[in-house]
Protein backbone atom coordinates (compact mmCIF):
# COMPACT_ATOMS: atom_id res chain seq x y z
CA UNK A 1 142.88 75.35 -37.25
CA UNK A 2 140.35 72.06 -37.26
CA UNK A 3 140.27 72.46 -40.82
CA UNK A 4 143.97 72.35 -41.87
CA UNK A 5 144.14 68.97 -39.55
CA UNK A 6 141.06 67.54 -41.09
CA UNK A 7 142.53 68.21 -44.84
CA UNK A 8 145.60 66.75 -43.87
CA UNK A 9 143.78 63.58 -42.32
CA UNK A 10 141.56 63.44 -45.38
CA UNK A 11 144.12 63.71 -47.67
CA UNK A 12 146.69 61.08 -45.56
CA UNK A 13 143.44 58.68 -45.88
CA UNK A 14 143.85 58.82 -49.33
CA UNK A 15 147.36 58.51 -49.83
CA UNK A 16 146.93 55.56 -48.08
CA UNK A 17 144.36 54.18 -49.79
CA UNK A 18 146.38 54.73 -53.31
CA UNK A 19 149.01 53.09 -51.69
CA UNK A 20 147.11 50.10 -50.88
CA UNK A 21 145.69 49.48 -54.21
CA UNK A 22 148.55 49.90 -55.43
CA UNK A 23 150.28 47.24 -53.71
CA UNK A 24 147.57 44.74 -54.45
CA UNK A 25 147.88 45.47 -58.14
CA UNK A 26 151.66 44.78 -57.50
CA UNK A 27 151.27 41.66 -55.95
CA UNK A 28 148.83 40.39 -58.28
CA UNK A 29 151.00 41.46 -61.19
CA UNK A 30 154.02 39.48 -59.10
CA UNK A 31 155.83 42.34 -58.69
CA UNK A 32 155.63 42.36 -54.63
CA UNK A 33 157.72 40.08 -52.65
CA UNK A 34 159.32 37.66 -55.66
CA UNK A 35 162.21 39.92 -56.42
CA UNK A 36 165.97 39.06 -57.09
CA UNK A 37 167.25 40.04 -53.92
CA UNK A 38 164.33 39.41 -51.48
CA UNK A 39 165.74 36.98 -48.98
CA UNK A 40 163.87 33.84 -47.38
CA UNK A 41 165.15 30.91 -45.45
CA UNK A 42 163.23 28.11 -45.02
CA UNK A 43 163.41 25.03 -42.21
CA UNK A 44 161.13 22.56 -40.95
CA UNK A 45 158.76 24.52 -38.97
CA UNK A 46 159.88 27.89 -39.45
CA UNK A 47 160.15 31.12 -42.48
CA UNK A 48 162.17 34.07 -42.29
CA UNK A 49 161.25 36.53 -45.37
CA UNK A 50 162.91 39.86 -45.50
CA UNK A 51 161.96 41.65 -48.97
CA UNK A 52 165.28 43.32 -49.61
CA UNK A 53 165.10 44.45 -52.76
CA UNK A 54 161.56 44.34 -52.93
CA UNK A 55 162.26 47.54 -50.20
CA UNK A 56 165.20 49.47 -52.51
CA UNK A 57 162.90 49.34 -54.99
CA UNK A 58 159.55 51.40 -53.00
CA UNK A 59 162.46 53.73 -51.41
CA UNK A 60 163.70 54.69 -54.87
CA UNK A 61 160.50 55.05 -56.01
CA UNK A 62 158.89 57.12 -53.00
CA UNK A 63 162.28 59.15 -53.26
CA UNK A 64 161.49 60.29 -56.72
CA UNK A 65 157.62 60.82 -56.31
CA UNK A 66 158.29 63.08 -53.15
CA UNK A 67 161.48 65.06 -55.23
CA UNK A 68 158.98 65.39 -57.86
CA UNK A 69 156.14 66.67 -56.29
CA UNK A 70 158.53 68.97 -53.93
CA UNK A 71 159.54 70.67 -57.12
């Protein structure tokens, strides 16, 4: 039973840490957060950011990547 839980830990660990590096390659490719579609407001002394599309965009993909590897 301790092994099943500490397989799935390992392997949650690194699905994380793919994800992670995966978003800083994004970012530094400019691909994270400077969509068409990602809103932000700015004022004097205050930024609201919400990445819109920038969060269509990992929900398609994660869609298809789970469908994939479901099938």
């Amino acid at each position: 039973m301790f092994q099943s839980i500490g397989r799935m830990l390992i392997f949650a660990g690194i699905v994380i840490s793919v994800a992670g590096a995966l978003i800083l390659l994004l970012d530094k490719a400019g691909f994270v957060g400077r969509l068409p579609g990602d809103i932000v407001v700015s004022r004097k002394n205050f930024t609201f950011y919400f990445p819109f599309a920038t969060s269509i965009l990992v929900s398609v993909v994660l869609s298809l990547l789970f469908w994939f590897f479901r099938k």
